[in-house]
Every structure is written in structure tokens, then in C-alpha cells.
C-alpha atoms as a PDB file:
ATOM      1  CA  UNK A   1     -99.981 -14.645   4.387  1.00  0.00           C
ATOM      2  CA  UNK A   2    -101.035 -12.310   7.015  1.00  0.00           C
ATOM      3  CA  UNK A   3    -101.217  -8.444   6.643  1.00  0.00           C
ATOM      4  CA  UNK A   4     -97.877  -7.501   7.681  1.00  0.00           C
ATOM      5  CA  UNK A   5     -96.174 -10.027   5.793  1.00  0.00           C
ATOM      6  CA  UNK A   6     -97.994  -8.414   2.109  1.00  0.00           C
ATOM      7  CA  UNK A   7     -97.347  -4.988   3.347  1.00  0.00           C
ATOM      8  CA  UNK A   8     -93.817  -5.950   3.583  1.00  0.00           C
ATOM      9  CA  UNK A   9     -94.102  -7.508   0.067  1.00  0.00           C
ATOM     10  CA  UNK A  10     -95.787  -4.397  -1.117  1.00  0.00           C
ATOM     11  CA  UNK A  11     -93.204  -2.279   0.633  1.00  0.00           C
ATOM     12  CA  UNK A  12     -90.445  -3.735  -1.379  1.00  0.00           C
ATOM     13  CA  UNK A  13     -92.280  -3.867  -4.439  1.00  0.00           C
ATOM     14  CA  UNK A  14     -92.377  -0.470  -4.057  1.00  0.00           C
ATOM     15  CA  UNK A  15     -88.865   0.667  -3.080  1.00  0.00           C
ATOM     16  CA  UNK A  16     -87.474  -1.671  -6.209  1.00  0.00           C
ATOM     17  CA  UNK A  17     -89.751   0.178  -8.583  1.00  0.00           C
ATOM     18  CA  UNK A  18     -88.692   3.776  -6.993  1.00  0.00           C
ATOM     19  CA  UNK A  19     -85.304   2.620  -7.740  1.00  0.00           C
ATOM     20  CA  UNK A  20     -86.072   1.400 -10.863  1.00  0.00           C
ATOM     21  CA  UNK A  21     -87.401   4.982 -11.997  1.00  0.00           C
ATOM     22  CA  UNK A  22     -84.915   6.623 -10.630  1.00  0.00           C
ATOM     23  CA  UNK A  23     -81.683   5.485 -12.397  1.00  0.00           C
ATOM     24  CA  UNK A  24     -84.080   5.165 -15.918  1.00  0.00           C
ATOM     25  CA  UNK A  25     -86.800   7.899 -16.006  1.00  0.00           C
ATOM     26  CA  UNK A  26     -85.565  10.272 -13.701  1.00  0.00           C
ATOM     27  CA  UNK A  27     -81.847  10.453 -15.092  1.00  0.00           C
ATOM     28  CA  UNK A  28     -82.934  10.292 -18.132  1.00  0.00           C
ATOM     29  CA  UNK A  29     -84.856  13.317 -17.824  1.00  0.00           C
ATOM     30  CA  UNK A  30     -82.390  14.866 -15.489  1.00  0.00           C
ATOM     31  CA  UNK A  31     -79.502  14.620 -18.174  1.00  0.00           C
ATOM     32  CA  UNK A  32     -82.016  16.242 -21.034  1.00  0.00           C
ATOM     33  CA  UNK A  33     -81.968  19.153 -17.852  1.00  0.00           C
ATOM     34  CA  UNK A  34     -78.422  19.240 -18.065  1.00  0.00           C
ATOM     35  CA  UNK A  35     -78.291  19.581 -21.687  1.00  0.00           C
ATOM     36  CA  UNK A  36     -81.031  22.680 -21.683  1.00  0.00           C
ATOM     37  CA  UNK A  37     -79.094  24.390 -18.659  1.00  0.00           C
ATOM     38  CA  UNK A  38     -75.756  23.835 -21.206  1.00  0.00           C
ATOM     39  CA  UNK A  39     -77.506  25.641 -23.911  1.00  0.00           C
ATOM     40  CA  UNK A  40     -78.670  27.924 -21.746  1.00  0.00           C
ATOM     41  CA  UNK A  41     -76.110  29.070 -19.440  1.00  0.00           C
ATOM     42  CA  UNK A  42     -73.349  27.973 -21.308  1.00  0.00           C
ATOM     43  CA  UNK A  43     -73.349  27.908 -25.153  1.00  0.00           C
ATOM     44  CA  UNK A  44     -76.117  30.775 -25.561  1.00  0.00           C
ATOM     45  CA  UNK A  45     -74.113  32.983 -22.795  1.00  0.00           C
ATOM     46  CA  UNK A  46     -72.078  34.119 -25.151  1.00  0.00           C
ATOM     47  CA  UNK A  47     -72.041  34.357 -29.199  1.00  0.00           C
ATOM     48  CA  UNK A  48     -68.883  32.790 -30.724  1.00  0.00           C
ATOM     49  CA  UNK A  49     -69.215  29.789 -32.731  1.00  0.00           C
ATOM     50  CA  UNK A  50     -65.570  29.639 -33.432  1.00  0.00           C
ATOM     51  CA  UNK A  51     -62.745  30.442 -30.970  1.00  0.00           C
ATOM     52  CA  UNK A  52     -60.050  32.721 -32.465  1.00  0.00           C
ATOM     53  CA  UNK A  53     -56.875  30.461 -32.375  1.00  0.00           C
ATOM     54  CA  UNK A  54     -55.112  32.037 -35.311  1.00  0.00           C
ATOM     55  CA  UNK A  55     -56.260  29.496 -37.771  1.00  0.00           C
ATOM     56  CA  UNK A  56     -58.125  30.789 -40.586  1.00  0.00           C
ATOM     57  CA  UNK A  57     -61.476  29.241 -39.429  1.00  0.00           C
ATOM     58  CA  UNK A  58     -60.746  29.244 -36.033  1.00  0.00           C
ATOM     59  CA  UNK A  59     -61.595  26.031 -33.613  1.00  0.00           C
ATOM     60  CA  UNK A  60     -64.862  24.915 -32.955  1.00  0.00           C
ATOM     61  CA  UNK A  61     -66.725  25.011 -29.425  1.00  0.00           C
ATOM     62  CA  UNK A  62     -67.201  21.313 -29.044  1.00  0.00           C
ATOM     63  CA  UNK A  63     -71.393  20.955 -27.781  1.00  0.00           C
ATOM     64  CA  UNK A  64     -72.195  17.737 -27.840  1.00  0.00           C
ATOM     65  CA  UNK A  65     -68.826  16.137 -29.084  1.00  0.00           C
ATOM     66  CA  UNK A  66     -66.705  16.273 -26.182  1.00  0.00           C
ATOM     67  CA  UNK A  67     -68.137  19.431 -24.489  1.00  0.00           C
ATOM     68  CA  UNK A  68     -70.721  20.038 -21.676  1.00  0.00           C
ATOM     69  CA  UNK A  69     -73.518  19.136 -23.973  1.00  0.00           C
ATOM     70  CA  UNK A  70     -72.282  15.354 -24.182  1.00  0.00           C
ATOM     71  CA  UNK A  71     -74.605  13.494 -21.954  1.00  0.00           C
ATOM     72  CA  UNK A  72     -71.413  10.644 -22.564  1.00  0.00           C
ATOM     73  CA  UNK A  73     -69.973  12.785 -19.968  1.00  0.00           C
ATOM     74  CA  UNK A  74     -72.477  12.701 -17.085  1.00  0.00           C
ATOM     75  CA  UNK A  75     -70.826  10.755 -14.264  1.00  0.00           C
ATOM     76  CA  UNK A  76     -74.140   9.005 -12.245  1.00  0.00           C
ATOM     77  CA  UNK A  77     -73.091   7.414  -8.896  1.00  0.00           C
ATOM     78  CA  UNK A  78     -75.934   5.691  -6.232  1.00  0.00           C
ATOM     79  CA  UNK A  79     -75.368   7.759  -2.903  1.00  0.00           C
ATOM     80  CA  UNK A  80     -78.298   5.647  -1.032  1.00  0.00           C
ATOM     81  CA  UNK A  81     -81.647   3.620  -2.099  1.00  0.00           C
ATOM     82  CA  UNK A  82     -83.411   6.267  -3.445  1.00  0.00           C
ATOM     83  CA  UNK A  83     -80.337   8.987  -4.514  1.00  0.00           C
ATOM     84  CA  UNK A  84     -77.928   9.682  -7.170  1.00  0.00           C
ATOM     85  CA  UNK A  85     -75.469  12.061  -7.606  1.00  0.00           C
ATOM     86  CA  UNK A  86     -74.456  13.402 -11.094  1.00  0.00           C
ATOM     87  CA  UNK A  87     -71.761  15.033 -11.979  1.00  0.00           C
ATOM     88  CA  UNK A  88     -70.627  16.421 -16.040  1.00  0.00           C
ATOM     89  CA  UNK A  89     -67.203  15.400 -16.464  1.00  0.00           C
ATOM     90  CA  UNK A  90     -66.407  16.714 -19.632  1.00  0.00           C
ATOM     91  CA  UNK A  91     -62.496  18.019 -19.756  1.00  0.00           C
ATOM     92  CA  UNK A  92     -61.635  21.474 -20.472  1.00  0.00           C
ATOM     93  CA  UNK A  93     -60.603  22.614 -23.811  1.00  0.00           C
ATOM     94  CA  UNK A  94     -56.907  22.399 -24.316  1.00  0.00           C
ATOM     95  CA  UNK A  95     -56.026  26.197 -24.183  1.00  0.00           C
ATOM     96  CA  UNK A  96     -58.212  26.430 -20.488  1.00  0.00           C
ATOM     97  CA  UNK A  97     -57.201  23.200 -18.424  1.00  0.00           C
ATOM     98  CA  UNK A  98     -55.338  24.431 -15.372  1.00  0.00           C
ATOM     99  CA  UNK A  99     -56.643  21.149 -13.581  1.00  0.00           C
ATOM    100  CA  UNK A 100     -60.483  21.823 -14.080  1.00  0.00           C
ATOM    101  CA  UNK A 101     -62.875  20.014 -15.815  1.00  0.00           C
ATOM    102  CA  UNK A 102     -65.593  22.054 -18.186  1.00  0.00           C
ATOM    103  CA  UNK A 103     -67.743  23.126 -15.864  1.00  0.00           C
ATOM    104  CA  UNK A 104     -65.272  24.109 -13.086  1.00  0.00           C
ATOM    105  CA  UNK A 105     -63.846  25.979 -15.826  1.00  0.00           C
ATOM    106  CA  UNK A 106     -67.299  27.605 -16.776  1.00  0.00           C
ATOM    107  CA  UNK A 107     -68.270  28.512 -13.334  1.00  0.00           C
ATOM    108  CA  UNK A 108     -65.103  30.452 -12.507  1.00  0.00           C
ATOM    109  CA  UNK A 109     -64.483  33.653 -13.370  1.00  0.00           C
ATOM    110  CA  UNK A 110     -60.952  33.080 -15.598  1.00  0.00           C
ATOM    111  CA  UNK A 111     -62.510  32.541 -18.719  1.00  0.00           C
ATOM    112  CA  UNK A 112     -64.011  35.113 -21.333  1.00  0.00           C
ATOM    113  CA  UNK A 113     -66.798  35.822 -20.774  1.00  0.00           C
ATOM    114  CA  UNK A 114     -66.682  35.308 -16.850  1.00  0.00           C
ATOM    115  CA  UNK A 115     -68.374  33.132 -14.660  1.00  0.00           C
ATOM    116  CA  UNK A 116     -71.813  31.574 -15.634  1.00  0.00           C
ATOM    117  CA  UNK A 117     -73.326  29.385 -13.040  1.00  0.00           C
ATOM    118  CA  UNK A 118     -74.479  25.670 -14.625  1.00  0.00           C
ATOM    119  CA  UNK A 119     -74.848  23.571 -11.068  1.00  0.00           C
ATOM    120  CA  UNK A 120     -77.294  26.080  -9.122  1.00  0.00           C
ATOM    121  CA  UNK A 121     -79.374  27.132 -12.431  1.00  0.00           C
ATOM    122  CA  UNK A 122     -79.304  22.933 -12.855  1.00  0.00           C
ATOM    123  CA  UNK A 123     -80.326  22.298  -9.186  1.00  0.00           C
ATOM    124  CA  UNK A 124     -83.103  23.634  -9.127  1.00  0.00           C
ATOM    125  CA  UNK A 125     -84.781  22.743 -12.228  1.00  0.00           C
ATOM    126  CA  UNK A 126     -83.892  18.809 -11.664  1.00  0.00           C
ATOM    127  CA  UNK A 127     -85.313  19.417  -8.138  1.00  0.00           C
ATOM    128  CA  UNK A 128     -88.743  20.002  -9.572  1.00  0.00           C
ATOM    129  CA  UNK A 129     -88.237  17.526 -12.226  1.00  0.00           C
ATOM    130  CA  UNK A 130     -87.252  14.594 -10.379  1.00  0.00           C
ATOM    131  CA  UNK A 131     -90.546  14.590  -7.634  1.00  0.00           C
ATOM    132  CA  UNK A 132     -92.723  14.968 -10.967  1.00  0.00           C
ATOM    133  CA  UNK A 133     -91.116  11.910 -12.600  1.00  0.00           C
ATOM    134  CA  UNK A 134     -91.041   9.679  -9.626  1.00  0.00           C
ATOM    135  CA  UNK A 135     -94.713  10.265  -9.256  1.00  0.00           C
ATOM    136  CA  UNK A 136     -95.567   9.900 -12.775  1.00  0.00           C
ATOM    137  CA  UNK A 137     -93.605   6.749 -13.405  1.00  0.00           C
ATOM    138  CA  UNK A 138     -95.085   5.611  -9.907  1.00  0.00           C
ATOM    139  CA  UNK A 139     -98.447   6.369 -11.580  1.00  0.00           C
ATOM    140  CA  UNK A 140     -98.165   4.943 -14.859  1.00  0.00           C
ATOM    141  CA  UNK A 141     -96.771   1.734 -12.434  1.00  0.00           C
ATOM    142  CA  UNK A 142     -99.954   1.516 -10.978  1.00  0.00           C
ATOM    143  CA  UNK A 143     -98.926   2.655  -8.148  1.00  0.00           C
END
């Protein structure tokens, strides 16, 4: 084989491996982000446990059982070789649907106790994440 034809070999070697980490280590990591930027901005932004619905103990906030905090809800779609998009699903409670899901209901500003931002907070933290774990994982590949 002459050079160009293993630097091509090498060349693809490497773009299936940077694929490879990407949709394992680096989403991975990226949905542990979301959950910390949940906690965060979400379910530490304010105190109640409970919601007040009139029952005696009131209803729960949901976490990781249906709410933001369920990585089950992370929608991951390929948007080229080396991207992904991803995207928390997770429906609105009952009382607050009005057509948006959890987080569109979290970042607006009809809800007590107002707007709190999840996607730019999220942003940039999986920003700095992601380059770190591509070049780790590329490392620990041999690479």
C-alpha cells in the first residue's frame, strides 16, 4: 500500500472512532450535564417539593420519573458525521401544558416562579465538555 492509500485508511479509522465517541462517551456525559443543569436551574430554583393541588399531601414534582431529570426523555438525533442534536422532551405537567413540553414550559415566564433558563446555562457547559471527551476518548484510543 502506498502512503496515501494508509492515510486514507487511517483517516477513516479515525472519523469511525470520533463517531463512535460521540454518540457513547460524549452523550453520555452530555445527558449527566443535562441532569446537573435540571437540578440546578430547575428543581433547586425554587423550594417546593409538593405542588399545592388541594390534596392533603399535595402532588409530587416528578425529577427523574417523567420530569426534566429523566434522561428517558433526551431526544438524540445525528445532524452530520461528527454532530448531534439533543433535545429533553419530557411533557409538561398536566395543570401547565398549553402545547409546551417541560422545558418550553420552564423557560417561559408563565409559570411560578418565572422563567429559568435550562438550554443556554446547558450550552455552554456541554460545549466545554464535549471537546474534553472527544480528546480523552481519542486518547485513551490511542489516538
Amino acid at each position: 500500500m502506498g502512503l496515501s492509500s494508509d492515510f486514507a485508511t487511517l483517516l477513516k479509522q479515525l472519523e469511525n472512532d470520533m463517531s463512535d465517541i460521540l454518540t457513547n462517551e460524549v452523550m453520555r456525559k452530555a445527558e449527566k450535564e443535562f441532569q446537573n443543569v435540571a437540578e440546578s436551574n430547575v428543581y433547586s430554583a425554587y423550594s417546593p417539593k409538593y405542588y399545592g393541588d388541594g390534596s392533603v399531601f399535595g402532588r409530587k414534582r416528578r425529577y427523574g420519573n417523567g420530569g426534566i431529570y429523566d434522561i428517558t426523555y433526551i431526544e438524540t438525533n445525528r445532524t452530520g458525521k461528527l454532530s448531534i442534536t439533543m433535545e429533553d422532551i419530557a411533557p409538561a405537567n398536566t395543570n401547565n401544558d398549553q402545547g409546551m413540553n417541560a422545558i418550553e414550559w420552564v423557560e417561559s415566564s408563565r409559570g411560578v416562579p418565572g422563567a429559568r433558563e435550562f438550554y443556554a446555562p446547558l450550552q455552554t457547559k456541554v460545549d466545554a465538555m464535549a471537546e474534553i471527551a472527544m480528546f480523552s476518548a481519542l486518547k485513551g484510543r490511542g489516538w
